[in-house]
Protein backbone atom coordinates (compact mmCIF):
# COMPACT_ATOMS: atom_id res chain seq x y z
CA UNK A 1 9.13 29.35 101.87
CA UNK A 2 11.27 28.69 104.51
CA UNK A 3 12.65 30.90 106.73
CA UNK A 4 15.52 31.59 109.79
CA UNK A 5 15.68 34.30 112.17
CA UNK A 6 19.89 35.01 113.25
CA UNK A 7 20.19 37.05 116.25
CA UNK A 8 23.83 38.15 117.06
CA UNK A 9 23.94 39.82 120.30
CA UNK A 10 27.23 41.56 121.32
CA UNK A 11 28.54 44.65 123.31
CA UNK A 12 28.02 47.49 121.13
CA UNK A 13 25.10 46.06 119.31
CA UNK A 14 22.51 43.64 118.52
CA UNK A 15 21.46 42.46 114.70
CA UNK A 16 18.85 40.68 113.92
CA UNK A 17 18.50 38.94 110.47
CA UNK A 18 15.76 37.43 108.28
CA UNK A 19 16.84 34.52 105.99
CA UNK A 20 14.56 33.47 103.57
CA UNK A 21 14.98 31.42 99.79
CA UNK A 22 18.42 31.07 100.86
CA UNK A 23 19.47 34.79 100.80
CA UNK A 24 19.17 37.64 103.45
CA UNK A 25 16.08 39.86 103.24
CA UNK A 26 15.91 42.31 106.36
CA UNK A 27 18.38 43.34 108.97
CA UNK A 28 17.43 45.18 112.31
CA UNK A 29 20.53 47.32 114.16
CA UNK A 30 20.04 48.68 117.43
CA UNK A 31 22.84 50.33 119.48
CA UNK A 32 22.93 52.23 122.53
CA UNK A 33 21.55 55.13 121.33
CA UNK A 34 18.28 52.59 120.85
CA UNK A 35 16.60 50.66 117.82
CA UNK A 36 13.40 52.63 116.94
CA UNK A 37 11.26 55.22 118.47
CA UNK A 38 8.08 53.82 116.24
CA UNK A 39 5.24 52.94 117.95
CA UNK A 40 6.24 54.45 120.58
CA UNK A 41 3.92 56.53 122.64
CA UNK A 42 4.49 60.10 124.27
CA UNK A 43 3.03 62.83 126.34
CA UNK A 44 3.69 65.44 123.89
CA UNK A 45 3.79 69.14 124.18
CA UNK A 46 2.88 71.76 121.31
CA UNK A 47 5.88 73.92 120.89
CA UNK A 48 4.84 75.33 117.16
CA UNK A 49 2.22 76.03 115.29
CA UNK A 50 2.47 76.11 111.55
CA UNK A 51 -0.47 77.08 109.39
CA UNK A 52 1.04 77.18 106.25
CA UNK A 53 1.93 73.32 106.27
CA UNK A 54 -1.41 72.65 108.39
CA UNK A 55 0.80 71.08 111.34
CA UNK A 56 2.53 71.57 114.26
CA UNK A 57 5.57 70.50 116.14
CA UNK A 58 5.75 68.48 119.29
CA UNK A 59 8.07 67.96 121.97
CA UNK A 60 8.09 64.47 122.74
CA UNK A 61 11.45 64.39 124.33
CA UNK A 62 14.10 63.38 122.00
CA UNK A 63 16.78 65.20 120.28
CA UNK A 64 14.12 67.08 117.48
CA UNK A 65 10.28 67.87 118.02
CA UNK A 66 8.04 65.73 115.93
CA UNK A 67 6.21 66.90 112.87
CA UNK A 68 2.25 66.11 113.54
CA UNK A 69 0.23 66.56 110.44
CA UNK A 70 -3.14 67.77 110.58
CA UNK A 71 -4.83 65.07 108.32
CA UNK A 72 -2.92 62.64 111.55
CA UNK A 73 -4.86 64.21 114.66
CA UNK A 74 -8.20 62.10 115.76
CA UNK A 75 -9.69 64.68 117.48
CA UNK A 76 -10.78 62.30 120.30
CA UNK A 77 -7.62 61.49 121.52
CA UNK A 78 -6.40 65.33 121.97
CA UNK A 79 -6.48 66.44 125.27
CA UNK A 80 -8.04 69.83 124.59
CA UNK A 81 -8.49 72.35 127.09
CA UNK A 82 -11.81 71.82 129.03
CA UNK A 83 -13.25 75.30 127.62
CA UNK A 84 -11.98 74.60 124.23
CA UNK A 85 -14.90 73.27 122.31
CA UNK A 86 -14.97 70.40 119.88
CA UNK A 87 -14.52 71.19 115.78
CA UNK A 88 -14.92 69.78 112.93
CA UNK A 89 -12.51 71.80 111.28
CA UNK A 90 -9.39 70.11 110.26
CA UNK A 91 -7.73 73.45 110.33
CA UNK A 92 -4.30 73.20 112.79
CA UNK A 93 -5.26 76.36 114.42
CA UNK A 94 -8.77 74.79 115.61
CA UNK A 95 -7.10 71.18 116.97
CA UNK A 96 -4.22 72.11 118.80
CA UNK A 97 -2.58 75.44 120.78
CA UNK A 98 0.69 76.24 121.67
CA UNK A 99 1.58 74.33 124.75
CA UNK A 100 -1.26 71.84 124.68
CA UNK A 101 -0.10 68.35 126.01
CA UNK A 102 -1.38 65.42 123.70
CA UNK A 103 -0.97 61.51 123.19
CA UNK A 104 1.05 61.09 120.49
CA UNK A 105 2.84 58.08 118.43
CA UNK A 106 5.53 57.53 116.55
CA UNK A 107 4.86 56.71 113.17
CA UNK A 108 8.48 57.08 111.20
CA UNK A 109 11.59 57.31 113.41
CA UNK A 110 13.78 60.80 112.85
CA UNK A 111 15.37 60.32 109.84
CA UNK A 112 18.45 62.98 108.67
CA UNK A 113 17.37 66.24 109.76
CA UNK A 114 14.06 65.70 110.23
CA UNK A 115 11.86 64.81 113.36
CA UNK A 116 9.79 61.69 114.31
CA UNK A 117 6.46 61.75 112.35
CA UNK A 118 3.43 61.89 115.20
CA UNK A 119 0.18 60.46 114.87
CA UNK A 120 -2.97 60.91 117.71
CA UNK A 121 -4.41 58.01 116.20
CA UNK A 122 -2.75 55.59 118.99
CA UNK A 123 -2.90 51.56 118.38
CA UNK A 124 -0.99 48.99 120.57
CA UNK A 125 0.89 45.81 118.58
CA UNK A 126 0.71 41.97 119.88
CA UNK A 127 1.48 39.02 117.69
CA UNK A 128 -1.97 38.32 116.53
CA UNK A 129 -3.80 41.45 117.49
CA UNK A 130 -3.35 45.82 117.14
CA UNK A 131 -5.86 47.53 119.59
CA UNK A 132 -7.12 50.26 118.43
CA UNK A 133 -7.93 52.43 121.62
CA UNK A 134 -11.65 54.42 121.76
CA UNK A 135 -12.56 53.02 118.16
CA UNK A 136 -15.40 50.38 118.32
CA UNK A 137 -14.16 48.71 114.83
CA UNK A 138 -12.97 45.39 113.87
CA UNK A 139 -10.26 45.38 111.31
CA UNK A 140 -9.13 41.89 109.62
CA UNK A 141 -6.03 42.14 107.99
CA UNK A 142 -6.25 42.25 104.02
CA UNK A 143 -3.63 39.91 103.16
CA UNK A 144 -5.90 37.01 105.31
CA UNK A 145 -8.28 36.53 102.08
CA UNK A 146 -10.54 33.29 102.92
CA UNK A 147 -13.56 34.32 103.31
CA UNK A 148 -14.37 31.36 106.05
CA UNK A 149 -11.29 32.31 107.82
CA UNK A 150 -12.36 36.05 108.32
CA UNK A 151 -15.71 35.28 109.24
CA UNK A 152 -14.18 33.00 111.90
CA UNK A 153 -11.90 35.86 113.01
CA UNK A 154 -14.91 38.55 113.23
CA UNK A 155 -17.07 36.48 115.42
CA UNK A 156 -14.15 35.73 118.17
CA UNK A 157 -13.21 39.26 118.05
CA UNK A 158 -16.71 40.63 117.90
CA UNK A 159 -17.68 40.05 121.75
CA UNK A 160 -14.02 41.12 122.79
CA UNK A 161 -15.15 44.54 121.81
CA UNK A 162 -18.57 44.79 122.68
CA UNK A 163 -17.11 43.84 126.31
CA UNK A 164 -14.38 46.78 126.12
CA UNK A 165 -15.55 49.31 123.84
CA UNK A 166 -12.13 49.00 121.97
CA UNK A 167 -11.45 48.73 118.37
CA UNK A 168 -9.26 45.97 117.22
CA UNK A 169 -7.14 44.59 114.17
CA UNK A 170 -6.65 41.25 113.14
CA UNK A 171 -2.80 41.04 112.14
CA UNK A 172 -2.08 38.20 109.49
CA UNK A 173 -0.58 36.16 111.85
CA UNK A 174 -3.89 35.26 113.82
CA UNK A 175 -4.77 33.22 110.68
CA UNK A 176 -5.50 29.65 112.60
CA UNK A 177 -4.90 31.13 115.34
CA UNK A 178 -7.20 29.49 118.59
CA UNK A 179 -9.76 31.99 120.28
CA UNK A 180 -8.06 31.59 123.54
CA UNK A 181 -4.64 32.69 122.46
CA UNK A 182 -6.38 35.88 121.30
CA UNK A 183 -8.69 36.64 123.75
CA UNK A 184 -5.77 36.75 126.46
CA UNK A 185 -3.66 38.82 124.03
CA UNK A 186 -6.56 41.18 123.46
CA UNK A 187 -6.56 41.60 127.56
CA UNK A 188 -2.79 42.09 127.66
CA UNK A 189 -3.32 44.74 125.15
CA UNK A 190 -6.59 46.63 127.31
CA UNK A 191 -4.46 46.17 130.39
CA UNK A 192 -1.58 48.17 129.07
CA UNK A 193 -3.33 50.60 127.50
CA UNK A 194 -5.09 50.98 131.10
CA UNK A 195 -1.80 51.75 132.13
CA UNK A 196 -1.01 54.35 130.01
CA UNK A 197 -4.10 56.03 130.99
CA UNK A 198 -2.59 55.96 134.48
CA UNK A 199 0.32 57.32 133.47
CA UNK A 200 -1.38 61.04 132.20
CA UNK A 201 -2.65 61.61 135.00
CA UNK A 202 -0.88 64.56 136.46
CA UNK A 203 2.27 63.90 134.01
CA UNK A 204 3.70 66.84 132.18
CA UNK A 205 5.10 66.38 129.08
CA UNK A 206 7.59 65.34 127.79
CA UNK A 207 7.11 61.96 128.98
CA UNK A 208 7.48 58.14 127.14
CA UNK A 209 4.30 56.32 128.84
CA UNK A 210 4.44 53.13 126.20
CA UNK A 211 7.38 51.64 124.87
CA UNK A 212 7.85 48.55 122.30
CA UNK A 213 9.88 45.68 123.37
CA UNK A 214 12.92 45.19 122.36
CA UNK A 215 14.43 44.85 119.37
CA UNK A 216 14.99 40.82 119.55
CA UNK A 217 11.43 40.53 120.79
CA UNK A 218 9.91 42.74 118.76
CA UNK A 219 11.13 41.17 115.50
CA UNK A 220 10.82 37.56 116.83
CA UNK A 221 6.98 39.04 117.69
CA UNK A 222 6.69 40.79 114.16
CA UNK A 223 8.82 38.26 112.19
CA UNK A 224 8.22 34.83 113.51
CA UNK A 225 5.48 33.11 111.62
CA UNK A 226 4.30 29.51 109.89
CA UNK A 227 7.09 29.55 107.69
CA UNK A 228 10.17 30.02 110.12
CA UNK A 229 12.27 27.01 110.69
CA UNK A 230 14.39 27.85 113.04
CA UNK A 231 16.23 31.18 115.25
CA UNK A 232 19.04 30.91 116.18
CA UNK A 233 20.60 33.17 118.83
CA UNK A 234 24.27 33.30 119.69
CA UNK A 235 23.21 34.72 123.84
CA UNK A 236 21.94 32.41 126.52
CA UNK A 237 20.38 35.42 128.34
CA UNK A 238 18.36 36.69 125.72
CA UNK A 239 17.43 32.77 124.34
CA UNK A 240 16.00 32.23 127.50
CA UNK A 241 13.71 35.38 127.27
CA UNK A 242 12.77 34.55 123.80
CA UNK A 243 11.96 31.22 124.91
CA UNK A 244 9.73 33.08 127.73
CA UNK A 245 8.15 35.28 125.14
CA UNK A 246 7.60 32.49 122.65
CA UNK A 247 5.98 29.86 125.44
CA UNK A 248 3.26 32.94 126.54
CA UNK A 249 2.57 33.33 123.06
CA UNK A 250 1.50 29.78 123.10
CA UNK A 251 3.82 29.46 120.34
CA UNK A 252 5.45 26.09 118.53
CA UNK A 253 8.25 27.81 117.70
CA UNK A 254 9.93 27.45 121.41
CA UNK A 255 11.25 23.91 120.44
CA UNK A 256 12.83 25.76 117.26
CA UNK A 257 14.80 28.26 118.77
CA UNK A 258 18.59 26.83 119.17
CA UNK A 259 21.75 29.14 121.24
CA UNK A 260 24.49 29.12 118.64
CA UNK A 261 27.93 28.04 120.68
CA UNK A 262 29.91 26.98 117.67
CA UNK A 263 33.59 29.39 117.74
CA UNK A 264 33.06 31.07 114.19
CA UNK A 265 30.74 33.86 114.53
CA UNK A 266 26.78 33.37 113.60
CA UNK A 267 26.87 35.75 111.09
CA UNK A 268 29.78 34.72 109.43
CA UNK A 269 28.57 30.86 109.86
CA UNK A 270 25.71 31.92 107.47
CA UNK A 271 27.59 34.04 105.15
CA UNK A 272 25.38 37.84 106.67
CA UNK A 273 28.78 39.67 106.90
CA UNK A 274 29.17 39.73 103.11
CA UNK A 275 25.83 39.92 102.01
CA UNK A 276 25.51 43.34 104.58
CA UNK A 277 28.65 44.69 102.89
CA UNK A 278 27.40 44.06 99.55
CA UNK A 279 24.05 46.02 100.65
CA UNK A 280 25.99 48.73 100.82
CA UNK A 281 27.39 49.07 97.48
CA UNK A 282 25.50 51.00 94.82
CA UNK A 283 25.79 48.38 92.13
CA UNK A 284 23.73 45.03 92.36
CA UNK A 285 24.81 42.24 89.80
CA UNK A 286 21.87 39.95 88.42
CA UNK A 287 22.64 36.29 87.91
CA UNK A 288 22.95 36.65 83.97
CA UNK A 289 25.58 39.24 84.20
CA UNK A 290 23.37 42.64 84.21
CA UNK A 291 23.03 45.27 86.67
CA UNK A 292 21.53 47.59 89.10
CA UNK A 293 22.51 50.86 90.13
CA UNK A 294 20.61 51.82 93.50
CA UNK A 295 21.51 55.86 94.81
CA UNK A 296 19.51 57.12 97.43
CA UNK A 297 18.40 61.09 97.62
CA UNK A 298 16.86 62.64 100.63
CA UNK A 299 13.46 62.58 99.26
CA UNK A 300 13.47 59.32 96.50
CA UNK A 301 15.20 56.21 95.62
CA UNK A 302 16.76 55.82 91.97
CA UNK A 303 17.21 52.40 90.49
CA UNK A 304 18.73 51.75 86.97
CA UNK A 305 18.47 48.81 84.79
CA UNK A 306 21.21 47.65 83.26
CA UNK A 307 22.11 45.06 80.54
CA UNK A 308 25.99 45.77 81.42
CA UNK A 309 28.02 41.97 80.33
CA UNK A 310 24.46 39.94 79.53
CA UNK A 311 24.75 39.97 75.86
CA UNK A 312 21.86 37.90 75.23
CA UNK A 313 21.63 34.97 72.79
CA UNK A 314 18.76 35.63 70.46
CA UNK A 315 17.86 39.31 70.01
CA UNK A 316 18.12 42.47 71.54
CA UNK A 317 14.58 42.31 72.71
CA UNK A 318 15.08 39.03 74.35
CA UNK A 319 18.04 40.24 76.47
CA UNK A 320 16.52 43.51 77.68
CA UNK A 321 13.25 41.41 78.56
CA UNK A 322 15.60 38.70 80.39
CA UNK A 323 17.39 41.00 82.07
CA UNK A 324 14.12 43.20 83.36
CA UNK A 325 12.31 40.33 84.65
CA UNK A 326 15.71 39.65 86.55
CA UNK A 327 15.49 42.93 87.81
CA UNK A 328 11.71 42.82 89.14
CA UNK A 329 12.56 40.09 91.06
CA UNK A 330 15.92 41.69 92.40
CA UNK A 331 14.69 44.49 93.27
CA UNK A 332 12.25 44.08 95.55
CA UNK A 333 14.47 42.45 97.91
CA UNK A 334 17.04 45.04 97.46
CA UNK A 335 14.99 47.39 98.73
CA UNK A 336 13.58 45.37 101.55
CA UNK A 337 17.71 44.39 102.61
CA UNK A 338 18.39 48.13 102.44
CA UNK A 339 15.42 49.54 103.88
CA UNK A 340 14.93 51.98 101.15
CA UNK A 341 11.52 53.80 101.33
CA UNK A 342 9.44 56.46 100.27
CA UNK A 343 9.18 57.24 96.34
CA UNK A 344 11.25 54.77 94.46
CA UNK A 345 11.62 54.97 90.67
CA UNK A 346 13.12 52.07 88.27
CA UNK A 347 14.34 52.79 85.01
CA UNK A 348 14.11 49.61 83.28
CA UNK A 349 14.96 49.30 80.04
CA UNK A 350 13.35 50.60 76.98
CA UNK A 351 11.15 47.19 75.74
CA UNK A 352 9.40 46.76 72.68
CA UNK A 353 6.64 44.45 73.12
CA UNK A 354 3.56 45.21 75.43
CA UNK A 355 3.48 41.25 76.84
CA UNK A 356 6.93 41.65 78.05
CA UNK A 357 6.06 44.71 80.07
CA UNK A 358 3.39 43.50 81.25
CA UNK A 359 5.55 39.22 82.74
CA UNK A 360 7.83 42.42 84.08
CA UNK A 361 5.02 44.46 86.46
CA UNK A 362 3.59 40.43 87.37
CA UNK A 363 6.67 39.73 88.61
CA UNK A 364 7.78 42.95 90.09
CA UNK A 365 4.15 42.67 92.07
CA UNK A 366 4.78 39.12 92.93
CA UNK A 367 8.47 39.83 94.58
CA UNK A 368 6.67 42.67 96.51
CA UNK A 369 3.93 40.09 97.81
CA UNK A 370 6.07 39.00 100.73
CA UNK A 371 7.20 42.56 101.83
CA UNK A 372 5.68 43.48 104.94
CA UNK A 373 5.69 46.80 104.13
CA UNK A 374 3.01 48.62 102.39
CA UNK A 375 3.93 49.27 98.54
CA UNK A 376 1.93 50.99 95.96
CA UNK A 377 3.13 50.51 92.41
CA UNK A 378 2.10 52.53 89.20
CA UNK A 379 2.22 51.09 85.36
CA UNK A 380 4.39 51.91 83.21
CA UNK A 381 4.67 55.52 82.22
CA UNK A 382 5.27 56.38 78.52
CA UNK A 383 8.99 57.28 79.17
CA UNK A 384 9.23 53.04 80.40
CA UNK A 385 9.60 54.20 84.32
CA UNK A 386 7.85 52.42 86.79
CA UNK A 387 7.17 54.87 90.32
CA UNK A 388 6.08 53.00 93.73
CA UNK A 389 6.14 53.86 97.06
CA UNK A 390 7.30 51.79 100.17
CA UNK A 391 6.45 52.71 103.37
CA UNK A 392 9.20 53.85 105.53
CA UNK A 393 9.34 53.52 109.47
CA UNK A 394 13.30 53.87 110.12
CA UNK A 395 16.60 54.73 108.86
CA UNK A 396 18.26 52.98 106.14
CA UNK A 397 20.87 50.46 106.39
CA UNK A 398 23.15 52.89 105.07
CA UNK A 399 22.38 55.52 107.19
CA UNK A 400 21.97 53.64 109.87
CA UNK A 401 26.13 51.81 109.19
CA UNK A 402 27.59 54.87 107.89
CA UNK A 403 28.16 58.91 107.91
CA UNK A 404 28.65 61.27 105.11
CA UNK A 405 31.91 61.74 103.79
CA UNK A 406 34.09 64.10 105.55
CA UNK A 407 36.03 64.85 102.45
CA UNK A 408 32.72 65.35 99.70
CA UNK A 409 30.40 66.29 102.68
CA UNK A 410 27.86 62.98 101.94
CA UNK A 411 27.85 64.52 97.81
CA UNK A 412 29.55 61.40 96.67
CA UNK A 413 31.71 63.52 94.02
CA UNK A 414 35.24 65.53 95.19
CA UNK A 415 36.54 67.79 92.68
CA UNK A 416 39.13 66.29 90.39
CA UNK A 417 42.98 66.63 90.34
CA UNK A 418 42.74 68.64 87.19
CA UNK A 419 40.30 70.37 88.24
CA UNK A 420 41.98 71.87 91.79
CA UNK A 421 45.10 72.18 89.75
CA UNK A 422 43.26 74.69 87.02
CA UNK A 423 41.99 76.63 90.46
CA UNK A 424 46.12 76.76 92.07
CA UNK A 425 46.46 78.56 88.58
CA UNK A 426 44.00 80.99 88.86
CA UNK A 427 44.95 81.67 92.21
CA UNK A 428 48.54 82.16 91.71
CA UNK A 429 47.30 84.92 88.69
CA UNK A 430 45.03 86.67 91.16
CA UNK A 431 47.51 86.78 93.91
CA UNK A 432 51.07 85.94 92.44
CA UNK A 433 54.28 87.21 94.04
CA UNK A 434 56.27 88.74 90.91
CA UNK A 435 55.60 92.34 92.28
CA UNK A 436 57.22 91.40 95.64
CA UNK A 437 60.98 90.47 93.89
CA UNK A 438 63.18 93.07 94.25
CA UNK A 439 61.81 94.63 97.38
CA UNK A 440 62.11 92.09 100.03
CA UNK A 441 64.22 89.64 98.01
CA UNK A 442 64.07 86.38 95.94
CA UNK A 443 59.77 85.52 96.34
CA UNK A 444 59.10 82.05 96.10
CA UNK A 445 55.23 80.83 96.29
CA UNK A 446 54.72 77.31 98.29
CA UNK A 447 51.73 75.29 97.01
CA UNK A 448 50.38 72.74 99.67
CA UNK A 449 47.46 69.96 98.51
CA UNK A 450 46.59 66.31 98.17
CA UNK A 451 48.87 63.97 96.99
CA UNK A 452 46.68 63.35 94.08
CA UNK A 453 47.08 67.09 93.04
CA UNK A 454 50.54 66.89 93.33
CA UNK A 455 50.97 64.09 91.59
CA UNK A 456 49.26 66.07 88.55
CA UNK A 457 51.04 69.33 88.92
CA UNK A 458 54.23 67.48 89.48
CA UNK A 459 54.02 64.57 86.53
CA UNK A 460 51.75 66.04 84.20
CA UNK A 461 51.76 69.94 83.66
CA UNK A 462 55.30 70.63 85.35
CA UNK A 463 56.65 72.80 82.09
CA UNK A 464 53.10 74.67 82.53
CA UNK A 465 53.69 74.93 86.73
CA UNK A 466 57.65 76.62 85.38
CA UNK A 467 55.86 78.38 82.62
CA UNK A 468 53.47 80.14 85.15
CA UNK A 469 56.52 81.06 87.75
CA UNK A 470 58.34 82.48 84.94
CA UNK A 471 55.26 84.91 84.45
CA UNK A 472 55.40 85.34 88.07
CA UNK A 473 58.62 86.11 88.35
CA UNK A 474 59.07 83.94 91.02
CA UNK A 475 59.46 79.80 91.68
CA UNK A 476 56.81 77.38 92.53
CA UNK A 477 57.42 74.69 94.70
CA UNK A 478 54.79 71.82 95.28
CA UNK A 479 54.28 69.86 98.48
CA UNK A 480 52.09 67.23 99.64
CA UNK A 481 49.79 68.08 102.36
CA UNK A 482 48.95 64.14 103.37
CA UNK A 483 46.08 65.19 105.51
CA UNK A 484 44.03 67.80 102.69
CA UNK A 485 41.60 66.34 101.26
CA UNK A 486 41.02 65.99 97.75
CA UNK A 487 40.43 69.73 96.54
CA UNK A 488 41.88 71.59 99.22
CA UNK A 489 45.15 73.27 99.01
CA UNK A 490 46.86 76.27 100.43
CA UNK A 491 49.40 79.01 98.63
CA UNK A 492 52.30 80.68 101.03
CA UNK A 493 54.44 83.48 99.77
CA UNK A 494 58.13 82.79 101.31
CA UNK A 495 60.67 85.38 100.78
CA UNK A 496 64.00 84.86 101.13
CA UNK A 497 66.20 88.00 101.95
CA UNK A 498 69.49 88.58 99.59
CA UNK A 499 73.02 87.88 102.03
CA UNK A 500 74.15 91.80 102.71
CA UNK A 501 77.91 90.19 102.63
CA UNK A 502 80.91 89.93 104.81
CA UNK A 503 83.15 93.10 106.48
CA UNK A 504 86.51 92.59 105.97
């Protein structure tokens, strides 16, 4: 598989894309308002202690405290109080107090309304290698499965921590990898967590002692691997850093990164601008003319299956089996593009034959193989859904490109014209202006909304609008409001005094 890395750097922001099989798979945003808090690492200070959901919230500096779980505090790295003795307990009450300063990380960036998720157990990321501070393990990622290769692995890393006393974590880039690139990565990695051990020292919290690069580095760090062909980069600046980065890393991939100079933009050069707006939309067509339907809640991601204008050639069971296995393979990318995480349930459709569900969940896995995210996936349950879960680190691409609808307050529904018509009526019964005629004058009632609604009132039900001022005793005159939204309106009484006459 062969892959590019597009890096558009600009004023306002910088995107970084992943092209791989010909299509995009991931895009990074950051702004000035920063990229992501994760694995970031904080001074934190306790400001709450929850029992009830066995956690606590931490002060770590940015907008909302972070949540930190109790099942996510390694008891060695909290800075208890020196008279505080040491428990086994994982109960919150016996791990942390209110006001007690801790290292924390950042495991999932504040997403919505909710704070950064925290973690004590602290790790630092390289290209090849994650130290693991004060743990004396060796960790070899699982998707490096030759057995000679982790053996190899184990006995370069095996001396590294005997030296230190640190744990560390083969990533599944240091496959091939020579000793000597790791070993000076793996003293990088001690000699900035030395320095974050400097840093508490006297600090109070909040305070940021470790931060991760940025984002162009960090993805060309995290992203860059065997299969990439090229990067391109449309900054000189920021080329020449990567080319920095890339040469220390003892990389090849120096002599493939290229500054894109041509005029048209190097997004739109490789077709990203589309493919992001299309991300966006709900609906996903499959190459044979079905569908999906992707919605996002707050805590799960929806995705229906749909056989929509694939009619199929042979039987009904063919076509739903076609356009499933489409689907598997869509899917996972979808969901990788989007950054959609958490619990994610697809609704494929109903099929017959046990063979065909099963070519479905082998390709479903397979698509999933080159996510870099963790994903669990479940069978089939008896009512044909399949549940998995994707880990998520960061916004959306949604939330991350938009904000909730000022008019249906992020529901995605506004009530209809019909609808906000049938509520002017009962409005004008509850508070009409019929008793008014007579004593001030002629009454008329003024009826401000959308254009939509007046449209309806005004080309659909006007003998029902006279109707109802005839009841009133009164007349009803519609205007549009151009700036209500859709289901807003207002009702004015204006009276109109009768002319006294002239003296003579």
């Amino acid at each position: 598989m062969s892959e590019e890395l597009l890096i558009n750097v600009s004023t306002l922001e910088t995107r970084v894309a992943l092209v791989a099989h010909g299509a995009l798979q991931e895009l990074h945003i950051a702004r000035a308002s920063g990229y992501s808090a994760t694995g970031n690492i904080y001074l934190g200070k306790v400001v709450r202690i929850i029992p009830g959901m066995q956690a606590a919230f931490v002060d770590i500096g940015l907008e909302r405290p972070g949540f930190l779980h109790a099942r996510d505090i390694a008891e060695s790295m909290v800075m208890a109080a020196p008279d505080r003795q040491a428990s086994e307990s994982k109960n919150i009450r016996d791990l942390l107090h209110d006001g007690q300063q801790l290292l924390v990380q950042v495991e999932r960036d504040p997403i919505a309304a909710k704070g950064a998720k925290l973690s004590t157990r602290l790790s630092l990321a390289a290209k090849f290698l994650v130290l693991t501070p004060r743990s004396c393990q060796i960790g070899i990622s699982q998707r490096i499965d030759d057995a000679g290769e982790r053996g190899r692995l184990f006995s370069i890393l095996e001396p590294l921590i005997d030296a230190s006393g640190m744990g560390v974590i083969a990533r599944t880039l240091s496959a091939g990898t020579n000793p000597e690139a790791m070993r000076r990565e793996y003293d990088a990695l001690i000699a900035s967590w030395r320095s974050i051990e400097g840093g508490v020292g006297g600090a109070t919290a909040p305070k940021l002692l470790y931060q991760e690069l940025p984002v162009q580095q960090r993805l060309v760090r995290d992203l860059v691997g065997p299969a990439t062909s090229a990067i391109f980069v449309d900054n000189q600046a920021v080329a020449d850093r990567l080319a920095d980065d890339l040469t220390h890393l003892g990389s090849a991939h120096e002599t493939q990164l290229h500054v894109h100079e041509e005029q048209s933009p190097i997004f739109d050069r490789h077709g990203i601008e589309q493919e992001i707006n299309l991300a966006l939309e709900p609906s996903v067509r499959l190459p044979r003319g079905g569908t999906l339907v992707i919605e996002q809640t707050e805590s799960m991601v929806c995705v229906d299956v749909n056989t929509a204008s694939f009619l199929g050639s042979k039987s009904l069971e063919e076509t739903v089996f076609q356009t499933n296995l489409e689907a598997a393979k869509s899917i996972p990318r979808q969901l990788r593009l989007r950054n959609l995480g958490g619990i994610i349930v697809i609704d494929f459709i109903d099929m017959q034959l046990e063979a065909h569900r099963e070519q479905v969940m082998q390709a479903l896995v397979e698509a999933f193989s080159e996510d870099p995210c963790k994903v669990q996936i479940d069978g089939f349950s008896a009512l044909g859904l399949v549940q998995l879960t994707r880990k998520r680190t960061r916004s959306s691409l949604a939330q991350t490109l938009c904000e909730p609808c000022l008019h249906c307050e992020g529901n995605g529904w506004v009530k209809s014209a019909e609808s906000t018509a049938a509520e002017i009526f009962r409005e004008l019964m509850l508070n009409g202006g019929g008793e008014e005629k007579g004593a001030r004058g002629e009454v008329e009632i003024l009826v401000s909304a959308s254009p939509h609604t007046v449209d309806y009132l005004t080309q659909e039900v006007p003998d029902q609008v006279n109707a109802l001022g005839d009841l009133l005793g009164c007349k009803i005159r519609v205007e549009v409001e151009s700036l209500y939204e859709q289901g807003k309106f207002d009702i004015a009484l204006l009276t109109r005094t009768p002319n006294p006459g002239h003296l003579m």
